[in-house]
PDB file of N, CA and C in Angstrom:
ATOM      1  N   UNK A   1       0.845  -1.198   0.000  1.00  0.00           N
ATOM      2  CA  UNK A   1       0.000   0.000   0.000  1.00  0.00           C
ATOM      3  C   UNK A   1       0.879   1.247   0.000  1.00  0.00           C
ATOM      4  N   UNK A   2       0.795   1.896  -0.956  1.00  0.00           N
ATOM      5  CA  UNK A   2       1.847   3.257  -1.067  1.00  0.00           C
ATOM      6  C   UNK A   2       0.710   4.549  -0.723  1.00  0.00           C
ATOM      7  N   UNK A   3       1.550   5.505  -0.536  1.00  0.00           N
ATOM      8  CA  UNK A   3       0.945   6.589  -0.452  1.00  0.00           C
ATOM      9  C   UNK A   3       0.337   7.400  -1.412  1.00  0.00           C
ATOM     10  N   UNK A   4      -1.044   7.298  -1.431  1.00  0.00           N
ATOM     11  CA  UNK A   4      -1.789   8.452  -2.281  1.00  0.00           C
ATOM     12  C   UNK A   4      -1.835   9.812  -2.515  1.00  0.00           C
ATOM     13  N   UNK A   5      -1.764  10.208  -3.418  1.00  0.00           N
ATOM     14  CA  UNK A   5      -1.190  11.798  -3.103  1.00  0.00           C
ATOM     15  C   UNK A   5      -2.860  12.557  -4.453  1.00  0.00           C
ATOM     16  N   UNK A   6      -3.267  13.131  -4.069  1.00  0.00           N
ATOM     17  CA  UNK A   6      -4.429  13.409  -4.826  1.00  0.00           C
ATOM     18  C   UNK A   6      -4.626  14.633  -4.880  1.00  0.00           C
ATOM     19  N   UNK A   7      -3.677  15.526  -4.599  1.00  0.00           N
ATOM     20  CA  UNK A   7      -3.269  16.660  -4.883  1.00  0.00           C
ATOM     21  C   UNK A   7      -4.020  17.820  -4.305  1.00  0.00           C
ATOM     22  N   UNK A   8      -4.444  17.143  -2.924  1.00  0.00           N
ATOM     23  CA  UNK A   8      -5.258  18.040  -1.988  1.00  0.00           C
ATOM     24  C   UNK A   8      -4.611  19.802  -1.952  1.00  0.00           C
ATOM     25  N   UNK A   9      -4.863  20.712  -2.220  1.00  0.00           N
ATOM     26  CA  UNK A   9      -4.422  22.012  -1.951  1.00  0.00           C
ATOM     27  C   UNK A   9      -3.395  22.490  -3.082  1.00  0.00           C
ATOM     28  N   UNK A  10      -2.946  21.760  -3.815  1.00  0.00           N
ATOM     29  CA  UNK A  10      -2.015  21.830  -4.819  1.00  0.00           C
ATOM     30  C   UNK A  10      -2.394  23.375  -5.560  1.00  0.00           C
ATOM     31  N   UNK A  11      -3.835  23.313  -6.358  1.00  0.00           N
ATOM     32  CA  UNK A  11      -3.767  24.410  -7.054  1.00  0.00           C
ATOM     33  C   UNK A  11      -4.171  25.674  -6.179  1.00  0.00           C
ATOM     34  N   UNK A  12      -4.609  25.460  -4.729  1.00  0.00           N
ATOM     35  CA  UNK A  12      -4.666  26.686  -4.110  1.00  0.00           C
ATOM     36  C   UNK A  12      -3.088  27.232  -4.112  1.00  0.00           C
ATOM     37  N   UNK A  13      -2.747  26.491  -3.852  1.00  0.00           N
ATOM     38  CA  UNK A  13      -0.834  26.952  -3.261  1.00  0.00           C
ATOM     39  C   UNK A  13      -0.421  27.472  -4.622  1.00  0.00           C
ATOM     40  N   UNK A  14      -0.773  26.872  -5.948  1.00  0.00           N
ATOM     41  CA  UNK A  14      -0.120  27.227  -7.344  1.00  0.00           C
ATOM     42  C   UNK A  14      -0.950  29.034  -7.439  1.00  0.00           C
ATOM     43  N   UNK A  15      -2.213  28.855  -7.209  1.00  0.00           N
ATOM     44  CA  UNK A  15      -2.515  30.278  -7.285  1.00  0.00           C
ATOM     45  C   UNK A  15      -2.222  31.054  -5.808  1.00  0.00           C
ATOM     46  N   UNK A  16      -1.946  31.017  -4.550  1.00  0.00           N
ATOM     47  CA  UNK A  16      -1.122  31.788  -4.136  1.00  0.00           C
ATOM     48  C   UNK A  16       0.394  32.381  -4.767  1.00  0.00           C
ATOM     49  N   UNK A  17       1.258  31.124  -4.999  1.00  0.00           N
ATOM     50  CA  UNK A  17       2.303  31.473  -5.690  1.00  0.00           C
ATOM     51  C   UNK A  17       2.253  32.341  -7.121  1.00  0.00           C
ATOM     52  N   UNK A  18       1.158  32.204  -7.530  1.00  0.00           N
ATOM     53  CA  UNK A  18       1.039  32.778  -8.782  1.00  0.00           C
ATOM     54  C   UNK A  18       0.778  34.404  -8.728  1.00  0.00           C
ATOM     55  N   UNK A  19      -0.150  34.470  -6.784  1.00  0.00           N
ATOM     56  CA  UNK A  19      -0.059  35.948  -6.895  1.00  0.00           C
ATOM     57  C   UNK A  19       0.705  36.495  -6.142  1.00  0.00           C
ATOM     58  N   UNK A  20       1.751  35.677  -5.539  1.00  0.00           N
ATOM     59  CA  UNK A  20       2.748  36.311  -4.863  1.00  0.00           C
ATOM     60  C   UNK A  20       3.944  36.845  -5.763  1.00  0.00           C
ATOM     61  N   UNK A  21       3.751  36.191  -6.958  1.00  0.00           N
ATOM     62  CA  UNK A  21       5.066  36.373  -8.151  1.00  0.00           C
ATOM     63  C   UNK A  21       4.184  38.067  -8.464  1.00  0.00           C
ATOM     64  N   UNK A  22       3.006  37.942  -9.116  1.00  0.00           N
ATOM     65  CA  UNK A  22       2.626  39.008  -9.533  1.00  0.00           C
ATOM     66  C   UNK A  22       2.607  40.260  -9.173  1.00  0.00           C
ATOM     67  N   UNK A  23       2.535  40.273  -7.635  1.00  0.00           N
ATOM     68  CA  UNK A  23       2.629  40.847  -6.581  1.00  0.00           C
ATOM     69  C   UNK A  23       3.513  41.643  -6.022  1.00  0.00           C
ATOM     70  N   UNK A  24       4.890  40.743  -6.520  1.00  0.00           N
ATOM     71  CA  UNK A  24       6.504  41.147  -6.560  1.00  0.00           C
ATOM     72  C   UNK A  24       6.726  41.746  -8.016  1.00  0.00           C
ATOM     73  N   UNK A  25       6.412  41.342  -9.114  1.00  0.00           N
ATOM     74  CA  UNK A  25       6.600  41.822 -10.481  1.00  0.00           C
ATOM     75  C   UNK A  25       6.127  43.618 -10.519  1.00  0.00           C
ATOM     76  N   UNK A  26       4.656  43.531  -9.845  1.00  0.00           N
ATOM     77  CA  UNK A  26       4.201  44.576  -9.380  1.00  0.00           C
ATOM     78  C   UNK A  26       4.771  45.648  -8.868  1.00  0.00           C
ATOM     79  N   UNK A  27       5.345  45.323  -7.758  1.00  0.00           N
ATOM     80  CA  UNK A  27       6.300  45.744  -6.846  1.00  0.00           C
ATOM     81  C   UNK A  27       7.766  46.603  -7.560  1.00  0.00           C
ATOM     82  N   UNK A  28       7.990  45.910  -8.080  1.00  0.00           N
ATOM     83  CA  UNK A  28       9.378  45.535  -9.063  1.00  0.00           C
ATOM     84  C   UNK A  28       9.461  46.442 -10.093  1.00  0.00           C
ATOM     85  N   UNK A  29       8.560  46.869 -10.680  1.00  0.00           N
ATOM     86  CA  UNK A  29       7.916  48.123 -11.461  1.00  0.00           C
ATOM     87  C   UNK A  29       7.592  49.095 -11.250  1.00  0.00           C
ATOM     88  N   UNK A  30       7.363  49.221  -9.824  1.00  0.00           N
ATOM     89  CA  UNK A  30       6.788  50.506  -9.244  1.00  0.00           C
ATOM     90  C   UNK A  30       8.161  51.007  -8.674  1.00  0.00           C
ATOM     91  N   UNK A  31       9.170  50.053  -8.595  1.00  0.00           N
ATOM     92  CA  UNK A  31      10.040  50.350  -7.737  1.00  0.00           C
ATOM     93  C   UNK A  31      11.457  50.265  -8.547  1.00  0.00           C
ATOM     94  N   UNK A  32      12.384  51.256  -8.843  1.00  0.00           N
ATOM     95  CA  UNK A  32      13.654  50.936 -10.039  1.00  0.00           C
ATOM     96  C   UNK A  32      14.527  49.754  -8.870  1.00  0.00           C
ATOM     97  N   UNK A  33      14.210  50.325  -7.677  1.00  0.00           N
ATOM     98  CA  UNK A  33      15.671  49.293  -6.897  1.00  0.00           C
ATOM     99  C   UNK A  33      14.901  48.607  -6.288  1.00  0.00           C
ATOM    100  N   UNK A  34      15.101  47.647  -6.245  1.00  0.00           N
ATOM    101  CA  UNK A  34      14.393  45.739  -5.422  1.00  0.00           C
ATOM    102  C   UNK A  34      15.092  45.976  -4.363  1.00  0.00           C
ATOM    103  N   UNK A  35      16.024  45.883  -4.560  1.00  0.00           N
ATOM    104  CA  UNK A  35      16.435  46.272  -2.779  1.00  0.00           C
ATOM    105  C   UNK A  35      15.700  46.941  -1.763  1.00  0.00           C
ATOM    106  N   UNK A  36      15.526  47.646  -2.527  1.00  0.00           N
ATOM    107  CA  UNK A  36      14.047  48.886  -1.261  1.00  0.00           C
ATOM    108  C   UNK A  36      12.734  47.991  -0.941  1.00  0.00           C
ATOM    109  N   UNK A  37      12.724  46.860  -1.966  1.00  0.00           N
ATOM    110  CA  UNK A  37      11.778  46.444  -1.502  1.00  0.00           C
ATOM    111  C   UNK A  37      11.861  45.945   0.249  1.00  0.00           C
ATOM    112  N   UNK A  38      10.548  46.068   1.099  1.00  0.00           N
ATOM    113  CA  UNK A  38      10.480  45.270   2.540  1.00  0.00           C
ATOM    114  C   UNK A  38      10.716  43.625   2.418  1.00  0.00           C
ATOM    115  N   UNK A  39      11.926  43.034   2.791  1.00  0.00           N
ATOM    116  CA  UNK A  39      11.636  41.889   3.031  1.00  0.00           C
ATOM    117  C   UNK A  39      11.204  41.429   4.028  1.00  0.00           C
ATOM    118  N   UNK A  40      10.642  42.193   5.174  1.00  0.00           N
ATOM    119  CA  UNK A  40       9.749  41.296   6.354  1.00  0.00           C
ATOM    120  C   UNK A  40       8.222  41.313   5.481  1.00  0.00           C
ATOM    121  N   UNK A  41       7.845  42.150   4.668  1.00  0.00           N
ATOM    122  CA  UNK A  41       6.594  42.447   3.793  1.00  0.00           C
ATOM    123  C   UNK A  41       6.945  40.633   3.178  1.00  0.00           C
ATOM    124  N   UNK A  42       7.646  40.616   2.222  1.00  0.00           N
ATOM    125  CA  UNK A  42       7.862  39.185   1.461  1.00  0.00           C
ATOM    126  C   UNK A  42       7.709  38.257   1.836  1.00  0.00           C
ATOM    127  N   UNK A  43       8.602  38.094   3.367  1.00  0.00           N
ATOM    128  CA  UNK A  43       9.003  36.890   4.385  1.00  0.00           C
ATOM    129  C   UNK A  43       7.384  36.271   4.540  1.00  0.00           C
ATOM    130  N   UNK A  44       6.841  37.385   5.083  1.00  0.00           N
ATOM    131  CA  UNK A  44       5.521  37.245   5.768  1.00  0.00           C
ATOM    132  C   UNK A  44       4.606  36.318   4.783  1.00  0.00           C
ATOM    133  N   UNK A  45       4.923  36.764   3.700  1.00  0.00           N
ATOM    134  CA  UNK A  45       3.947  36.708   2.280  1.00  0.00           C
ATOM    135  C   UNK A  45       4.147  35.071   2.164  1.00  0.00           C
ATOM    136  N   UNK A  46       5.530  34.762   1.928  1.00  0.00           N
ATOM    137  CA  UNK A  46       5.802  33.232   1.241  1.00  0.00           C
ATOM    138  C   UNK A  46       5.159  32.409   2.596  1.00  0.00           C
ATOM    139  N   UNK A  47       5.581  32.790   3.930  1.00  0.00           N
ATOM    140  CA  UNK A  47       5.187  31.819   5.093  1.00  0.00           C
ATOM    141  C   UNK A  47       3.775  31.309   5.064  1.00  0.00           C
ATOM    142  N   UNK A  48       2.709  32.273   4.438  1.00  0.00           N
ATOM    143  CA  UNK A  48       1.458  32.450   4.377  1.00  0.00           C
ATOM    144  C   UNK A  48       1.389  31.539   3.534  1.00  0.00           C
ATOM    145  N   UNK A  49       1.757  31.042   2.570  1.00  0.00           N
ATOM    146  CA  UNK A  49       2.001  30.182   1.468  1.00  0.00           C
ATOM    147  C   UNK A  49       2.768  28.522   2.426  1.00  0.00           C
ATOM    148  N   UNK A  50       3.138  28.884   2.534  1.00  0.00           N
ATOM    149  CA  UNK A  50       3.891  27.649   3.511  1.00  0.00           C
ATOM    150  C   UNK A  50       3.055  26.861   3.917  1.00  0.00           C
ATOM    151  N   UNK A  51       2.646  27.690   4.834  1.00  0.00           N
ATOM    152  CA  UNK A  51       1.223  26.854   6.329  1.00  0.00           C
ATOM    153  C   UNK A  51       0.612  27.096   5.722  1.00  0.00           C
TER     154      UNK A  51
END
């Protein structure tokens, strides 16, 4: 008996990630230096994605 994997949450997490990219692209445009961007703003963002 192997483990079933049925892809519980998969495309929620693909569309978080999808608007966390957009989100940053966003960001990224509004902004000439990425550096300025907040990375506790980001950190926060991907963890949310995590759990």
């Amino acid at each position: 008996m192997g483990i079933s994997f049925r892809g519980v949450g998969t495309s929620e997490h693909l569309d978080q990630l999808v608007a966390i990219l957009s989100h940053l692209d966003c960001m990224r445009r509004k902004c000439r230096n990425i550096a300025m961007l907040e990375a506790a703003e980001l950190q926060s963002t991907l963890q949310q994605v995590i759990h």
